[in-house]
PDB file of N, CA and C in Angstrom:
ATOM      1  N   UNK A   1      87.815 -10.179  96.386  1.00  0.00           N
ATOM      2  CA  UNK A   1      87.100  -8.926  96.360  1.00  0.00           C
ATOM      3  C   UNK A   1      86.055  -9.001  95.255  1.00  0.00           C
ATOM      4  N   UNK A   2      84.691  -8.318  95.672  1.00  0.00           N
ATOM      5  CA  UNK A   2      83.987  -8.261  94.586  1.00  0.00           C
ATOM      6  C   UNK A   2      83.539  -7.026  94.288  1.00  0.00           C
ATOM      7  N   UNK A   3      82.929  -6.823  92.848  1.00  0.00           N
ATOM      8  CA  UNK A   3      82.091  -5.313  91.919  1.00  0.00           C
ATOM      9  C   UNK A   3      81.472  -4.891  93.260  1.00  0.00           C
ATOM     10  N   UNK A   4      81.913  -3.836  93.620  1.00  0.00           N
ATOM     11  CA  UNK A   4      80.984  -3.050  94.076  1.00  0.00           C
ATOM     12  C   UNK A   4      79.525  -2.657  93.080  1.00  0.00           C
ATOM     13  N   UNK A   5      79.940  -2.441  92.089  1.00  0.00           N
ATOM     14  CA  UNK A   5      78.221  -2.760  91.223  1.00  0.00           C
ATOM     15  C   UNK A   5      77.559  -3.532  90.803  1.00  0.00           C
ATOM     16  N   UNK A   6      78.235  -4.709  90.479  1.00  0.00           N
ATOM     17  CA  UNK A   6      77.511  -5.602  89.909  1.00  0.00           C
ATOM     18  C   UNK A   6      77.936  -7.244  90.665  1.00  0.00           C
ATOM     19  N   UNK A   7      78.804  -7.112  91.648  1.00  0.00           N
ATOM     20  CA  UNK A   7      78.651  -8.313  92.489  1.00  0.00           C
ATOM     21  C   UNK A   7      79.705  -9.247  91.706  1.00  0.00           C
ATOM     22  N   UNK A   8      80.242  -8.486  91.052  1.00  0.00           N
ATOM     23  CA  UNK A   8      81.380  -9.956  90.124  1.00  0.00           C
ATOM     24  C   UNK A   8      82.546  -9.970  90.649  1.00  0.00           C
ATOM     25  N   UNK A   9      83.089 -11.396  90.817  1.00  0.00           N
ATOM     26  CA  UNK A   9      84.341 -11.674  91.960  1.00  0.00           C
ATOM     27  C   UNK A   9      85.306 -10.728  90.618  1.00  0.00           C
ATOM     28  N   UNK A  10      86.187 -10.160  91.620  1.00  0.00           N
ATOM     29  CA  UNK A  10      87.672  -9.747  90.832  1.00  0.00           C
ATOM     30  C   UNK A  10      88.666 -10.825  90.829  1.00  0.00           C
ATOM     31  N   UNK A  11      89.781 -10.391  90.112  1.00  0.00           N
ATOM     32  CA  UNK A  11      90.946 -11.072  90.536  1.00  0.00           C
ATOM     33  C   UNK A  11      91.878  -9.829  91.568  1.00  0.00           C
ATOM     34  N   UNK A  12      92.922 -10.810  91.855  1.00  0.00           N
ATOM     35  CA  UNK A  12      94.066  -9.549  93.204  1.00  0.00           C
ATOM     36  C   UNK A  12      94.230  -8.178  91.856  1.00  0.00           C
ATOM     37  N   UNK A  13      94.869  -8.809  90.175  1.00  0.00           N
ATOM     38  CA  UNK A  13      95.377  -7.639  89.890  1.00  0.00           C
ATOM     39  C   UNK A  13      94.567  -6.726  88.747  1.00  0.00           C
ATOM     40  N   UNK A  14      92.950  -7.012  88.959  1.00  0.00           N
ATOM     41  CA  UNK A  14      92.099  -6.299  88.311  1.00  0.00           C
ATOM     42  C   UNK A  14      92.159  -4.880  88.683  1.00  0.00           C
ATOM     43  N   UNK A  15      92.196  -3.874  87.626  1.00  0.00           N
ATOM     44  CA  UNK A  15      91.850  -2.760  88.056  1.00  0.00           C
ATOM     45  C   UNK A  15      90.436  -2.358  87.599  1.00  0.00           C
ATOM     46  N   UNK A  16      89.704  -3.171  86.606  1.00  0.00           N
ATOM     47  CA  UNK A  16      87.757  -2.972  86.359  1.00  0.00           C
ATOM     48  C   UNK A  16      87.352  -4.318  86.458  1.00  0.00           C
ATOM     49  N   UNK A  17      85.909  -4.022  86.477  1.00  0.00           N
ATOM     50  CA  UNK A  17      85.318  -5.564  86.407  1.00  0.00           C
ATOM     51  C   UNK A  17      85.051  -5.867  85.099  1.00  0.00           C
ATOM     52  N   UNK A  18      85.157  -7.021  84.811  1.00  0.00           N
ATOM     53  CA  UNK A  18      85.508  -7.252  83.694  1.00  0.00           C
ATOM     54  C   UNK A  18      83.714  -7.666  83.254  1.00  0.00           C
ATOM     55  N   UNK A  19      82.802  -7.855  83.703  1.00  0.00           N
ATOM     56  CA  UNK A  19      81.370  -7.436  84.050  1.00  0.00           C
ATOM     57  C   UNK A  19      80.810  -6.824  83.396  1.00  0.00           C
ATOM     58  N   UNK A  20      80.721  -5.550  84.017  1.00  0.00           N
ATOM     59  CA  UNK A  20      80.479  -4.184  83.767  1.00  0.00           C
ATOM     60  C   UNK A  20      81.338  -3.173  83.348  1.00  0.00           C
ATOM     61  N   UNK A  21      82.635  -3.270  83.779  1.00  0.00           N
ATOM     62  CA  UNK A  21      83.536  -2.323  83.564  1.00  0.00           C
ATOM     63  C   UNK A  21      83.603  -1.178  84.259  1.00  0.00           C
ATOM     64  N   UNK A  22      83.004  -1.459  85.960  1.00  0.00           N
ATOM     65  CA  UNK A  22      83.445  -0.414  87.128  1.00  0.00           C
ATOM     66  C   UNK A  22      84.899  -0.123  87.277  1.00  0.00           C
ATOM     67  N   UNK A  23      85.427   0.683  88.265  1.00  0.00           N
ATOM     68  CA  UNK A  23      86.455   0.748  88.200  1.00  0.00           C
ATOM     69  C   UNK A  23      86.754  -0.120  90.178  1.00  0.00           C
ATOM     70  N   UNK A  24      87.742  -1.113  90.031  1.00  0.00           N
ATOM     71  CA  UNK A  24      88.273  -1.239  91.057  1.00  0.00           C
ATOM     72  C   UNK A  24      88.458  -0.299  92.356  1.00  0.00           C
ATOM     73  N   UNK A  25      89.438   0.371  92.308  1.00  0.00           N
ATOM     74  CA  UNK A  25      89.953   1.424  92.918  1.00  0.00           C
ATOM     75  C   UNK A  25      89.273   2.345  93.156  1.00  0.00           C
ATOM     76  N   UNK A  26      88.928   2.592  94.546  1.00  0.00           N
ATOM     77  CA  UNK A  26      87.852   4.244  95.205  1.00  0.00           C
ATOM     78  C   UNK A  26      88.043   5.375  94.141  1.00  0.00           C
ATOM     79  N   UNK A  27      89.567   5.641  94.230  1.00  0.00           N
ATOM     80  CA  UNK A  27      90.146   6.928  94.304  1.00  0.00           C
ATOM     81  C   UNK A  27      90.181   6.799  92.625  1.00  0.00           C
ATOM     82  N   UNK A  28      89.282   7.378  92.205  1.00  0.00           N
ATOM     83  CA  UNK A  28      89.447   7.436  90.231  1.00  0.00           C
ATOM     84  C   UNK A  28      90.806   8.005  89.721  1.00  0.00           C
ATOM     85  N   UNK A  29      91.587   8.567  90.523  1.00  0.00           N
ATOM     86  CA  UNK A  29      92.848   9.608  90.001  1.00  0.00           C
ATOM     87  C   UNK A  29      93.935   8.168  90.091  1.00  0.00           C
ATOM     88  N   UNK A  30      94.004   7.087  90.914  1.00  0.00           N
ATOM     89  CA  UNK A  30      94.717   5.919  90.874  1.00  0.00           C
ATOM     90  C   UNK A  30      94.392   5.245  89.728  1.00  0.00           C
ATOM     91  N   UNK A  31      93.119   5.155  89.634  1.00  0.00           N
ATOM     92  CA  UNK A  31      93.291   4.363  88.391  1.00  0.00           C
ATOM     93  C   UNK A  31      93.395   4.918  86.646  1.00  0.00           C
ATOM     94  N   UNK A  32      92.994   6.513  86.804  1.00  0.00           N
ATOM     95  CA  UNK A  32      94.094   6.988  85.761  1.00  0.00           C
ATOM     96  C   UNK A  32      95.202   7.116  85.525  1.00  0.00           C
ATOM     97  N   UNK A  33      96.377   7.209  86.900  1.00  0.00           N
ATOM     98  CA  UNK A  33      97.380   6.860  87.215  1.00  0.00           C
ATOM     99  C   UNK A  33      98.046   5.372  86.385  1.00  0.00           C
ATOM    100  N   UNK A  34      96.986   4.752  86.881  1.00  0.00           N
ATOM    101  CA  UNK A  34      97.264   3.280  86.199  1.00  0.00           C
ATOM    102  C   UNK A  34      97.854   2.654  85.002  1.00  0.00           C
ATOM    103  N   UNK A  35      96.379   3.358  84.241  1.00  0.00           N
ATOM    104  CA  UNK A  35      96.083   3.611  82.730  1.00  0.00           C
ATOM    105  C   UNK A  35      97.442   3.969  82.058  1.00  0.00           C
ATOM    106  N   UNK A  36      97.598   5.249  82.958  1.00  0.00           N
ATOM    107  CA  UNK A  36      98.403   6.255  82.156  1.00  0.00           C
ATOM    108  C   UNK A  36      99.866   5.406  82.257  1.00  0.00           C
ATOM    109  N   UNK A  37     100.119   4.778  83.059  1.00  0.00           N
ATOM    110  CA  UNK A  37     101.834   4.103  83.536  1.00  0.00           C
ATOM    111  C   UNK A  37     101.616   2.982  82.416  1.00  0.00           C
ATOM    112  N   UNK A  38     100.293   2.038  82.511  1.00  0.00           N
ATOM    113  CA  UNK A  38     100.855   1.479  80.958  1.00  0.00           C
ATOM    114  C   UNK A  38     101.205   2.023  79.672  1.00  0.00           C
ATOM    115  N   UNK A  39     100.046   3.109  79.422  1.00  0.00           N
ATOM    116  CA  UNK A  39     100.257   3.484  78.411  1.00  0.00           C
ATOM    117  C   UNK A  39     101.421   4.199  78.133  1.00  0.00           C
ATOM    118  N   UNK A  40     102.356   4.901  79.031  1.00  0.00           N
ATOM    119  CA  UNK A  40     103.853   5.125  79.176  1.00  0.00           C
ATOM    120  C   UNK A  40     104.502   4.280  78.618  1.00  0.00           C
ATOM    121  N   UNK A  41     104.223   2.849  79.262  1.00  0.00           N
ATOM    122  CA  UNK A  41     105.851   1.902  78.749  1.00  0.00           C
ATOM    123  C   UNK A  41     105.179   1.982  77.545  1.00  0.00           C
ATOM    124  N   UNK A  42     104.299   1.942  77.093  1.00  0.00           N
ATOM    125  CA  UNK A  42     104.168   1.164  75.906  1.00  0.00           C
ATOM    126  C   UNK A  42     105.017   2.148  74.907  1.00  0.00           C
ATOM    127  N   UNK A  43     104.928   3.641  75.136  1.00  0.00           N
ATOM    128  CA  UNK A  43     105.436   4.705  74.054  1.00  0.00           C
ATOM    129  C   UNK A  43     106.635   4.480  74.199  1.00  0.00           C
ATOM    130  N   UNK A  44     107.284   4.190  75.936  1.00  0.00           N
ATOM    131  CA  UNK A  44     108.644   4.093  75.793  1.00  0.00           C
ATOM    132  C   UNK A  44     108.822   2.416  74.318  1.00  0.00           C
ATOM    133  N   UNK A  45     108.339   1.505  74.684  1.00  0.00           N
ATOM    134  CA  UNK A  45     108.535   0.426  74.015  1.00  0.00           C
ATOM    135  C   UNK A  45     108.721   0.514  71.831  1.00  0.00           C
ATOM    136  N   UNK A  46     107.875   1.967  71.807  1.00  0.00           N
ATOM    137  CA  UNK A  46     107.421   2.176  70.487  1.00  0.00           C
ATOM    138  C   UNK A  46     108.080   2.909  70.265  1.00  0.00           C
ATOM    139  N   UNK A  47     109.349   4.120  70.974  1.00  0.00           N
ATOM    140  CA  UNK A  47     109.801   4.735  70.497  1.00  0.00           C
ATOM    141  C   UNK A  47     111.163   4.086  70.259  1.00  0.00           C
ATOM    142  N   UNK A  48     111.333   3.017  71.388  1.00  0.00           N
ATOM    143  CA  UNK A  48     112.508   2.645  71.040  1.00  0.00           C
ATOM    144  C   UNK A  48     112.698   1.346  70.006  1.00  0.00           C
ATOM    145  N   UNK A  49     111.917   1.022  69.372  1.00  0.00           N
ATOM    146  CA  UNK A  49     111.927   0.394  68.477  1.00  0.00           C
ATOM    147  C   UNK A  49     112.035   1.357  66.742  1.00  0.00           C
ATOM    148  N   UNK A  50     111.192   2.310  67.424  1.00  0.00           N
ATOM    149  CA  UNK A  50     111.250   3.124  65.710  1.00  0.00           C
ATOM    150  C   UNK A  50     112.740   4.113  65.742  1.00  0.00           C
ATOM    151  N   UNK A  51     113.488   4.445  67.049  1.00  0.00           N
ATOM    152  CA  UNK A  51     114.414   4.720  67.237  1.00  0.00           C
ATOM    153  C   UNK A  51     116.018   3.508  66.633  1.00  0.00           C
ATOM    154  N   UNK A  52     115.168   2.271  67.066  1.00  0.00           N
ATOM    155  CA  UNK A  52     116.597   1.212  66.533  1.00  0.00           C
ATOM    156  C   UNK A  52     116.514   1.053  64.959  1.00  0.00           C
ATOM    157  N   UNK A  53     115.034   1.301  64.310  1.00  0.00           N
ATOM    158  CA  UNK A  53     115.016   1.005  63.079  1.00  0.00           C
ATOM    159  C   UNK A  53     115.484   1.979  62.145  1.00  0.00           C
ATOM    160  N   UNK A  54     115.511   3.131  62.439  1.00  0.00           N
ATOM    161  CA  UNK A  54     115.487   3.947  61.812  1.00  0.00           C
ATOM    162  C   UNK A  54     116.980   4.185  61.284  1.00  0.00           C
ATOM    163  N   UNK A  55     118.064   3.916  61.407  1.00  0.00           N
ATOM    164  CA  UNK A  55     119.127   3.904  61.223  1.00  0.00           C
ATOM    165  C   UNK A  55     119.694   2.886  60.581  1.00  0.00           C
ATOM    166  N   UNK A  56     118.746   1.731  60.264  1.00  0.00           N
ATOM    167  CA  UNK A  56     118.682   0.271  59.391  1.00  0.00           C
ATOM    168  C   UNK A  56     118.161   0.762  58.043  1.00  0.00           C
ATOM    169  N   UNK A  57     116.853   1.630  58.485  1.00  0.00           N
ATOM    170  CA  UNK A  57     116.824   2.247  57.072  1.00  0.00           C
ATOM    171  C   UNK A  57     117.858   3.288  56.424  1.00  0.00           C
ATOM    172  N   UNK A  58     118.704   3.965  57.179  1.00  0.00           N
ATOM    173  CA  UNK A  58     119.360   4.503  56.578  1.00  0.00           C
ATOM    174  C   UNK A  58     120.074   4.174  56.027  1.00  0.00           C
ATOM    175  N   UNK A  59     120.706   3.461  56.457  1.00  0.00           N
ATOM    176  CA  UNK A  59     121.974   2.226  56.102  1.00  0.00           C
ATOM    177  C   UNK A  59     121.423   1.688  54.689  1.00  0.00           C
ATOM    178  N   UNK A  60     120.068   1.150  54.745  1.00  0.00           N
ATOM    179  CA  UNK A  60     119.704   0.334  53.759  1.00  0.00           C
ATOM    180  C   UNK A  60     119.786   1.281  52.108  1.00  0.00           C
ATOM    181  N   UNK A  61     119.105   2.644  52.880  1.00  0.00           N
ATOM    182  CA  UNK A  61     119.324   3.181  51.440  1.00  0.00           C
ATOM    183  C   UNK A  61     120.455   3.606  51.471  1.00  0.00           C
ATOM    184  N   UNK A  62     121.401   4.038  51.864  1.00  0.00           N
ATOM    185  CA  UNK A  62     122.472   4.627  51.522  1.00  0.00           C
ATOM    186  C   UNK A  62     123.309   3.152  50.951  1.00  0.00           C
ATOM    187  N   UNK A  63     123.045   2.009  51.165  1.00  0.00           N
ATOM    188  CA  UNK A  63     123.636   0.980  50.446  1.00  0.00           C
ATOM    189  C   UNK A  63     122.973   0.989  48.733  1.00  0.00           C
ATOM    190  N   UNK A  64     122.006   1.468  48.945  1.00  0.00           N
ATOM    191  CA  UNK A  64     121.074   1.032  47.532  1.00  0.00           C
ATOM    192  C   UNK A  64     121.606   2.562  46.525  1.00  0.00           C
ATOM    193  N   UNK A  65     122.202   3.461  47.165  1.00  0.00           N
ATOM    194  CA  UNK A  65     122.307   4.607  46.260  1.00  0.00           C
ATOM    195  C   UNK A  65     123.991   4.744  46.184  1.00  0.00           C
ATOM    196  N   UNK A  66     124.514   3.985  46.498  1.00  0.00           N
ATOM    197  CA  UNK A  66     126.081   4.027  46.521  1.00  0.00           C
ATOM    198  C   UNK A  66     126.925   3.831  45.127  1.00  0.00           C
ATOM    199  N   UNK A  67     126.311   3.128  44.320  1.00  0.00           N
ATOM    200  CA  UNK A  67     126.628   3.515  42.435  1.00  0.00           C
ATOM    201  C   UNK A  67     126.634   4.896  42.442  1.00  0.00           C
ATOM    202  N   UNK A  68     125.439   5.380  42.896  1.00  0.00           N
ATOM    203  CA  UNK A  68     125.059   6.782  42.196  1.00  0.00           C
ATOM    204  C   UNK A  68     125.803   8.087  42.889  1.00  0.00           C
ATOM    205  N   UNK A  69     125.719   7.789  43.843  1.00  0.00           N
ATOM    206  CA  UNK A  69     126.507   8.879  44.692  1.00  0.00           C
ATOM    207  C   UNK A  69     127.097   8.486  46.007  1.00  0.00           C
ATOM    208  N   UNK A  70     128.815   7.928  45.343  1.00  0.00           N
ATOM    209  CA  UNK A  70     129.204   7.031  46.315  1.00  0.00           C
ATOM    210  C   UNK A  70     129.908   8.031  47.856  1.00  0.00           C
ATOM    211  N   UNK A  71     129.961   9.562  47.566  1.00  0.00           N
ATOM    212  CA  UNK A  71     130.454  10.021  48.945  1.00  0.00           C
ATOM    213  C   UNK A  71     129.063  10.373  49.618  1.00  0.00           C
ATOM    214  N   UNK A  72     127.934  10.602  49.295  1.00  0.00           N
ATOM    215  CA  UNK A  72     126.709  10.335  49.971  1.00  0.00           C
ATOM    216  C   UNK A  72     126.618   9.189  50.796  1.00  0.00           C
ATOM    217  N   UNK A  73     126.878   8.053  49.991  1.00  0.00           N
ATOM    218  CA  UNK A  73     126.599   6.698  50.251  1.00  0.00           C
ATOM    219  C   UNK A  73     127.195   6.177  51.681  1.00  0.00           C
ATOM    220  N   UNK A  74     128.617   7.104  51.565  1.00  0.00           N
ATOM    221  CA  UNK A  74     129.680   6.526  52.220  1.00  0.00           C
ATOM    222  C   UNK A  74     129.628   7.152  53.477  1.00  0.00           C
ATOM    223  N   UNK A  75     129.075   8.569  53.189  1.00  0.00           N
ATOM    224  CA  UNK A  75     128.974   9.698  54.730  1.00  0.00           C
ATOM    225  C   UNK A  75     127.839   8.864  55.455  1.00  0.00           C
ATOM    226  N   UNK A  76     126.287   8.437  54.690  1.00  0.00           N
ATOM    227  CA  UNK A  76     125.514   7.930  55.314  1.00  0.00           C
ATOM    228  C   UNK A  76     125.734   6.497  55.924  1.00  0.00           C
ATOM    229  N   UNK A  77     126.826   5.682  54.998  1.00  0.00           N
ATOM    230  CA  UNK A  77     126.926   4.373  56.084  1.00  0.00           C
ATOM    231  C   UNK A  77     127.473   4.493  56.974  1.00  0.00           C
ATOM    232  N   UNK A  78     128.837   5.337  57.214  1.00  0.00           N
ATOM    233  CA  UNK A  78     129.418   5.543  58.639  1.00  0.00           C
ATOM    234  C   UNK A  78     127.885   6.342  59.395  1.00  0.00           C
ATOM    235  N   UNK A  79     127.309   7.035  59.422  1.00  0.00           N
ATOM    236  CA  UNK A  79     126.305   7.824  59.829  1.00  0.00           C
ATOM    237  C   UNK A  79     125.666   6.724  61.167  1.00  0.00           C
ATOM    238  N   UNK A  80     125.008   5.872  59.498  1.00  0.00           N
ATOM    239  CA  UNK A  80     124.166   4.975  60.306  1.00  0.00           C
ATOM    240  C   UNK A  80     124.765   3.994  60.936  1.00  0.00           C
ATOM    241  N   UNK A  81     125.947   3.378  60.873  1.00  0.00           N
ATOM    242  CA  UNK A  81     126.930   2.217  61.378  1.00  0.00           C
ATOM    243  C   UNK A  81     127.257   2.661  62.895  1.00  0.00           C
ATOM    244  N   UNK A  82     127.366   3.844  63.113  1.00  0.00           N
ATOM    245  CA  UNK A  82     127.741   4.612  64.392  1.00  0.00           C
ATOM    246  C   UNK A  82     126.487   5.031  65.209  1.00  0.00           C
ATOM    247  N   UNK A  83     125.214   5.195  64.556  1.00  0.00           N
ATOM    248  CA  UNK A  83     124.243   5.163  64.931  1.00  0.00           C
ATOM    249  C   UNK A  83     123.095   3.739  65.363  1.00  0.00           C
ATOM    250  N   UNK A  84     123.775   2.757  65.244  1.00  0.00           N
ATOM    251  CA  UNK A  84     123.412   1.461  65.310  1.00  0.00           C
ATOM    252  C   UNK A  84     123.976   1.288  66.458  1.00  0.00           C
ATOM    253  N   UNK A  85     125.580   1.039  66.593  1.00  0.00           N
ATOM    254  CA  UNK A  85     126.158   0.832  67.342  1.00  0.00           C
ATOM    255  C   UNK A  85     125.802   1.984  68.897  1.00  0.00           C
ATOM    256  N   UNK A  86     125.645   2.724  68.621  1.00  0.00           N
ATOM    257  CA  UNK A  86     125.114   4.057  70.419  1.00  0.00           C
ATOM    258  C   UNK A  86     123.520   3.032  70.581  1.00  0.00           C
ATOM    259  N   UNK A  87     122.967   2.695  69.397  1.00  0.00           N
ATOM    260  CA  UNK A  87     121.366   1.956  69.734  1.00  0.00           C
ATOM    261  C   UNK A  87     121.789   1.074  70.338  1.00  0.00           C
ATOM    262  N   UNK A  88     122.951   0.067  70.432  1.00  0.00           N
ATOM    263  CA  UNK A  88     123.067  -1.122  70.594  1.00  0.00           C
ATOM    264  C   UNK A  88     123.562  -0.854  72.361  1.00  0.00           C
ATOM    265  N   UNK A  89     124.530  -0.179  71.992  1.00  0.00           N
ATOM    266  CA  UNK A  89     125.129   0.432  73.525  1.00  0.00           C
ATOM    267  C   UNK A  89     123.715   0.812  74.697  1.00  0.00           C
ATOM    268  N   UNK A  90     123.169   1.841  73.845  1.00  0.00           N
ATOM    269  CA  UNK A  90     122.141   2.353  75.197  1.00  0.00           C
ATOM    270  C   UNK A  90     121.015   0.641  75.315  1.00  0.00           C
ATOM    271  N   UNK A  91     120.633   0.004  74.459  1.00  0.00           N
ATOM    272  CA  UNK A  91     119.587  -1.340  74.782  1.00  0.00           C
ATOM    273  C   UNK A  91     120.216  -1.833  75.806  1.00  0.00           C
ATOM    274  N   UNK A  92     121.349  -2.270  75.386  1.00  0.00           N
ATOM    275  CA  UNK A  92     122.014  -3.365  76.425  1.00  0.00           C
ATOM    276  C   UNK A  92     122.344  -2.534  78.032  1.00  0.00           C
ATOM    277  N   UNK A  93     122.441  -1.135  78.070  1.00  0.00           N
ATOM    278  CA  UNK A  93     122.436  -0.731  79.124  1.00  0.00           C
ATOM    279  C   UNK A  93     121.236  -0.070  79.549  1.00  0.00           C
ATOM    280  N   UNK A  94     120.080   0.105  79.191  1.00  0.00           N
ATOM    281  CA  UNK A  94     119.048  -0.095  79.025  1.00  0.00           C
ATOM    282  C   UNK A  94     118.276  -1.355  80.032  1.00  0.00           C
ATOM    283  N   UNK A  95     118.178  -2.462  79.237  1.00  0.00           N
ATOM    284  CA  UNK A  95     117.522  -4.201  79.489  1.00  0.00           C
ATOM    285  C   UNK A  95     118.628  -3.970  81.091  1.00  0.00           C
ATOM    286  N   UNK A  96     119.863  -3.748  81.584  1.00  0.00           N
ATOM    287  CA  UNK A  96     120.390  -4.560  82.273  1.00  0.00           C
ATOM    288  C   UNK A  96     120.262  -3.539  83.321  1.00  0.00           C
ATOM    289  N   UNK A  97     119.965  -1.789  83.609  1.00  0.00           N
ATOM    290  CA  UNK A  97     119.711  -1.545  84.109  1.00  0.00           C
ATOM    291  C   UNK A  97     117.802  -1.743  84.853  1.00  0.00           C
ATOM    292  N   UNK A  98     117.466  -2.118  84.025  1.00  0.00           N
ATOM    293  CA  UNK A  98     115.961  -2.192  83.957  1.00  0.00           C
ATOM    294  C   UNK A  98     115.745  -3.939  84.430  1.00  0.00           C
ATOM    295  N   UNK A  99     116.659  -4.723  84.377  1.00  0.00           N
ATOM    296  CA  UNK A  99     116.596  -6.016  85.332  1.00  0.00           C
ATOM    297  C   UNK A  99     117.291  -5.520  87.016  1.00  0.00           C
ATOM    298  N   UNK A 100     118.032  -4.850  86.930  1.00  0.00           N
ATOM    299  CA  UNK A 100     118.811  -4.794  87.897  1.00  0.00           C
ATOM    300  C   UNK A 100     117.870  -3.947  88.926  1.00  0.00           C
ATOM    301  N   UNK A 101     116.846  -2.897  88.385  1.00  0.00           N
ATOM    302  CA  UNK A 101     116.342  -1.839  89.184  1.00  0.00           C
ATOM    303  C   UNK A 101     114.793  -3.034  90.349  1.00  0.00           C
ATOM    304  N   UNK A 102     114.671  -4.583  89.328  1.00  0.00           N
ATOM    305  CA  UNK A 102     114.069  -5.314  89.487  1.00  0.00           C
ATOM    306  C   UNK A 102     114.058  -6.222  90.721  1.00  0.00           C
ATOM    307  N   UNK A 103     115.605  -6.133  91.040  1.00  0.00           N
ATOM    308  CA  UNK A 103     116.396  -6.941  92.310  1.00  0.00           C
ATOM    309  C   UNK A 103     116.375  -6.528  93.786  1.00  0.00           C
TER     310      UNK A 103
END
């Protein structure tokens, strides 16, 4: 297939020309559609990363303040230890539903 504007071969999974930067697709609402489905995973991808970390930091400081205020210390490591572990639970069921939906 080629640019309808500017005559430049595409590839099968172009959605612009890489040219000019027409848009592939007639229907402009598909290819915001498009746009928008990457830019989805990607937030899913970013939240669940600042979601797994965030409980590493807790952990981390509540290890670093445990001299000072060791039933703080101690409420926040079970906190975050239990909160690691549900992160760990939902990834792995997560990745294996998300291969499986693939099959």
């Amino acid at each position: 297939m080629y640019c309808r504007e500017c005559g430049n071969e595409l590839g099968s999974n172009d959605l612009f020309c890489g040219k000019c930067g027409a848009a592939r697709i007639q229907n402009q609402q598909s290819v915001a559609q498009a746009v928008n489905t990457t830019s989805n995973n990607t937030d899913k991808v970013l939240y669940g990363v600042v979601g797994f970390f965030a409980p590493l930091v807790g952990l981390i400081l509540s290890l670093a303040t445990k001299k000072d205020k060791p039933e703080a210390a101690k409420i926040g490591i079970i906190v975050s230890v239990i909160r690691l572990v549900l992160n760990l639970i939902y990834f792995v069921f997560y990745f294996l539903f998300s291969i499986y939906s693939y099959i």
